[in-house]
Protein backbone atom coordinates (compact mmCIF):
# COMPACT_ATOMS: atom_id res chain seq x y z
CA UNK A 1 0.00 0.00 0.00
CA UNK A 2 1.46 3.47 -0.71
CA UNK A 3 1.74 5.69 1.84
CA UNK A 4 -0.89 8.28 2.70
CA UNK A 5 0.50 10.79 5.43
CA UNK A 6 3.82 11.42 5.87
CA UNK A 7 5.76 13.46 8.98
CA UNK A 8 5.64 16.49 6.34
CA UNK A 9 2.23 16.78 6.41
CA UNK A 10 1.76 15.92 10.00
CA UNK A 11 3.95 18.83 10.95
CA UNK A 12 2.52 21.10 8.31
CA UNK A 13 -1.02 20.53 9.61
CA UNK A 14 -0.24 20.31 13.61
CA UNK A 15 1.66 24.36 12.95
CA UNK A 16 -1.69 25.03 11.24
CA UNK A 17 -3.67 24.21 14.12
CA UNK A 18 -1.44 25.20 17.04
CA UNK A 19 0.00 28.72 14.93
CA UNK A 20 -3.58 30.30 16.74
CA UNK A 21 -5.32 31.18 13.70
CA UNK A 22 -8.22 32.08 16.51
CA UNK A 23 -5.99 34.37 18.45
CA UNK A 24 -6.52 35.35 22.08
CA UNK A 25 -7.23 38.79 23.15
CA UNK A 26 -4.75 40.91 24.62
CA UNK A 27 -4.96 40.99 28.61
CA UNK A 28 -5.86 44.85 28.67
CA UNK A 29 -9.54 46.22 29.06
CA UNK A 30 -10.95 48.72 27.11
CA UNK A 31 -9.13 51.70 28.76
CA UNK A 32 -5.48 49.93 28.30
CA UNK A 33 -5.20 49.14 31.59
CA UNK A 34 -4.06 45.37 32.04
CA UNK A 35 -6.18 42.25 33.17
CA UNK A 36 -5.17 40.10 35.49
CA UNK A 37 -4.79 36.19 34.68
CA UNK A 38 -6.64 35.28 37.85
CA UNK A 39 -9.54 37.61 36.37
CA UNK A 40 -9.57 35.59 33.40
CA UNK A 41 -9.76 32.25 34.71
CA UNK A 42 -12.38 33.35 37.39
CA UNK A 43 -14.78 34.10 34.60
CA UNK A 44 -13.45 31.46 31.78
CA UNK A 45 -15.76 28.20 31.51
CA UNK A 46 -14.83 25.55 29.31
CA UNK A 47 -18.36 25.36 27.66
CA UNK A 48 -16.87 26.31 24.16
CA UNK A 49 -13.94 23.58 24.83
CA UNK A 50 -17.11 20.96 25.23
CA UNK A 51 -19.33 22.09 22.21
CA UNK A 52 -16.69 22.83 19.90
CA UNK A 53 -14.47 19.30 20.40
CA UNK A 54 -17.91 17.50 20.24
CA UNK A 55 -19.12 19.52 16.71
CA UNK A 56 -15.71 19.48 15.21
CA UNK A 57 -15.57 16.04 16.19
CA UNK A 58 -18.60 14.97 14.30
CA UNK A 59 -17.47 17.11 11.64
CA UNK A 60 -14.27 16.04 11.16
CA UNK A 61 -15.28 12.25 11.71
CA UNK A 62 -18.06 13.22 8.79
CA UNK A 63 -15.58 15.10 6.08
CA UNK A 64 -12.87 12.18 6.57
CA UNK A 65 -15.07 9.56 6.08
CA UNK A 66 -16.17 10.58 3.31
CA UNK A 67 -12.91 11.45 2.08
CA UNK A 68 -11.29 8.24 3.14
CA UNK A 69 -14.04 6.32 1.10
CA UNK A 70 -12.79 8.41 -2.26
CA UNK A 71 -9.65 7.16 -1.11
CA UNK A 72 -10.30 3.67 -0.54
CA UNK A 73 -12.35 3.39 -3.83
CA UNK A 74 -9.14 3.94 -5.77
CA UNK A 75 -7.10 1.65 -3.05
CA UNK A 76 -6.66 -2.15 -4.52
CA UNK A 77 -7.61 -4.49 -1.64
CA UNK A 78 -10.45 -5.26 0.71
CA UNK A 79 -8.94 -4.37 4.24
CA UNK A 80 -10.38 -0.53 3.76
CA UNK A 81 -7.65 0.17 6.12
CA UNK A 82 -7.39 3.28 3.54
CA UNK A 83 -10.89 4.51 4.92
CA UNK A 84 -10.09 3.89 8.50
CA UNK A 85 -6.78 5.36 8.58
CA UNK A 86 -7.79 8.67 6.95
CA UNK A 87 -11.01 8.35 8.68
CA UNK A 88 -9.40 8.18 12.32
CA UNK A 89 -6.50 10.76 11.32
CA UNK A 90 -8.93 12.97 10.50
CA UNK A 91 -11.12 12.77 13.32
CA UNK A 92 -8.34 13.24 15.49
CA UNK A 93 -6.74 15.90 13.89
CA UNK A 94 -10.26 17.79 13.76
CA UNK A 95 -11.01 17.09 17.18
CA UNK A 96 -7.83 18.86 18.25
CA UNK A 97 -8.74 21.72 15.86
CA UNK A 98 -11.80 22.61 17.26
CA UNK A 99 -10.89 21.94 20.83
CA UNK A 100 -8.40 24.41 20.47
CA UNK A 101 -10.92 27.14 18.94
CA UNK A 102 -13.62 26.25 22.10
CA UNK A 103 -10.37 26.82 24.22
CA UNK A 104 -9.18 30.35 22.87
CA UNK A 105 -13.05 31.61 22.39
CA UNK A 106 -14.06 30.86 26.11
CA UNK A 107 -10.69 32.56 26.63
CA UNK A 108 -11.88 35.28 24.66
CA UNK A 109 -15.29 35.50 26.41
CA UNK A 110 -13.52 35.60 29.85
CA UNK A 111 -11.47 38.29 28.63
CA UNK A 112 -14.47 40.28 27.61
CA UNK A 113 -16.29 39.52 30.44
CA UNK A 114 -13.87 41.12 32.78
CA UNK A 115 -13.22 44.40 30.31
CA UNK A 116 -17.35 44.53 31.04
CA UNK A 117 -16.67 44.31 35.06
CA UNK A 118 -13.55 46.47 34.55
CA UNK A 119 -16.37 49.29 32.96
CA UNK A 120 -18.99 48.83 35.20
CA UNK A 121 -16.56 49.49 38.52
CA UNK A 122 -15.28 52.40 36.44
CA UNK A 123 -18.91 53.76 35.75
CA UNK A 124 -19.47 52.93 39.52
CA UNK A 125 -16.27 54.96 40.82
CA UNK A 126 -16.81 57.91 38.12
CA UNK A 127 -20.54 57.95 40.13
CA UNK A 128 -19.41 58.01 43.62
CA UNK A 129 -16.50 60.76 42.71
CA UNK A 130 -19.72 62.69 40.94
CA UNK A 131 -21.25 62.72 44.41
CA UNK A 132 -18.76 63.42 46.33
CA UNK A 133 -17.80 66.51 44.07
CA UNK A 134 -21.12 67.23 44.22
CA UNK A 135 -21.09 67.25 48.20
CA UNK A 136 -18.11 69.23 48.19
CA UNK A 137 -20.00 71.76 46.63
CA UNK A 138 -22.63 71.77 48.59
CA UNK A 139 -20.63 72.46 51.67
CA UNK A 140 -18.31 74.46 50.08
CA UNK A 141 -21.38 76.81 49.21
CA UNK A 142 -22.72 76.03 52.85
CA UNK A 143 -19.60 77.79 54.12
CA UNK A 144 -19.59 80.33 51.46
CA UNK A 145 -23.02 82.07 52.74
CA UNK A 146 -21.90 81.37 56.18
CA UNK A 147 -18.46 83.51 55.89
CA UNK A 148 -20.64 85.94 54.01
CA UNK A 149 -22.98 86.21 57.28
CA UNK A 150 -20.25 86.41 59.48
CA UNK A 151 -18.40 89.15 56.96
CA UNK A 152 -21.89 90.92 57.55
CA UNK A 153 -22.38 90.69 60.94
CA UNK A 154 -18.67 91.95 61.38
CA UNK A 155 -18.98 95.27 59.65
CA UNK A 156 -22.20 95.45 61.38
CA UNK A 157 -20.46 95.44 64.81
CA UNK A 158 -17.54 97.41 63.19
CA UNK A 159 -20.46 100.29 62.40
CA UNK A 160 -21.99 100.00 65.84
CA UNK A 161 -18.37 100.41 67.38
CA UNK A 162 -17.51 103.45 65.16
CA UNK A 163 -21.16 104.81 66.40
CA UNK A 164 -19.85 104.61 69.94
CA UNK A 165 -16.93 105.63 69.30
CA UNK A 166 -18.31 109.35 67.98
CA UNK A 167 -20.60 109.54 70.37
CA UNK A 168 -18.09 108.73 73.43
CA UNK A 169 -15.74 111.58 71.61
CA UNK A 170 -18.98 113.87 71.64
């Protein structure tokens, strides 16, 4: 039998699948600030990982069957090992494919669920520094009228003194 898959394309396919053609988001939110790791896997779930490596299984197992079949229908001989060894290769090789896409998009998710908490505490902060400039003001205002009342009631005494002072002199 002549021989199918060599090291060559093994190595030319596993650099396909492990060269990240679904890349992972860098680990900075929205504002450039940088994300954690521990942030990341505290919101990363694997549910992607499961669905993808079960699709891209069937897939996979689906697409090289039927290409193994082609194969074997030009293959002379009855053992169909043709059809089973292109059929398992390929399952294999698919199944690693697509795990590692479910792996790099829950990844991905994580990372964009914590650039949503990262917002969110930033919204919250940017609303409690709103009210406390806002109290600031308030008092600051407070104390504005009170000096004002206290400037007044000092030139009021101030008069009164200067009256008794020109009447005393009278």
């Amino acid at each position: 039998m002549k021989k199918l898959v060599s090291w060559t394309h093994i190595l030319i396919l596993a650099a396909f699948v492990f060269q990240g053609c679904a890349s992972r988001l860098p680990l900075r939110d929205s504002a450039g600030r940088p994300i954690k790791p521990s942030e990341v896997q505290a919101k990363k779930t694997n549910t992607n990982l499961i669905l993808f490596t079960l699709g891209g299984g069937a897939l996979s197992f689906g697409a090289s069957f039927f290409a193994g079949s082609l194969i074997d229908r030009g293959v002379d001989g009855n053992s169909h090992s043709a059809l089973w060894l292109t059929t398992g290769i390929g399952t294999a090789l698919g199944i690693i494919y697509f795990a590692q896409q479910g792996r790099v998009r829950d990844y991905n998710l994580a990372v964009i669920k914590v650039d949503a908490d990262h917002k969110i505490n930033m919204k919250e902060s940017i609303s409690s520094a709103r009210k406390r400039r806002e109290q600031i003001e308030r008092e600051k205002e407070r104390l504005r009228r009170a000096r004002e009342a206290q400037e007044a009631e000092r030139r009021r005494l101030l008069e009164e003194l200067a009256k008794k002072k020109k009447q005393q002199k009278k």
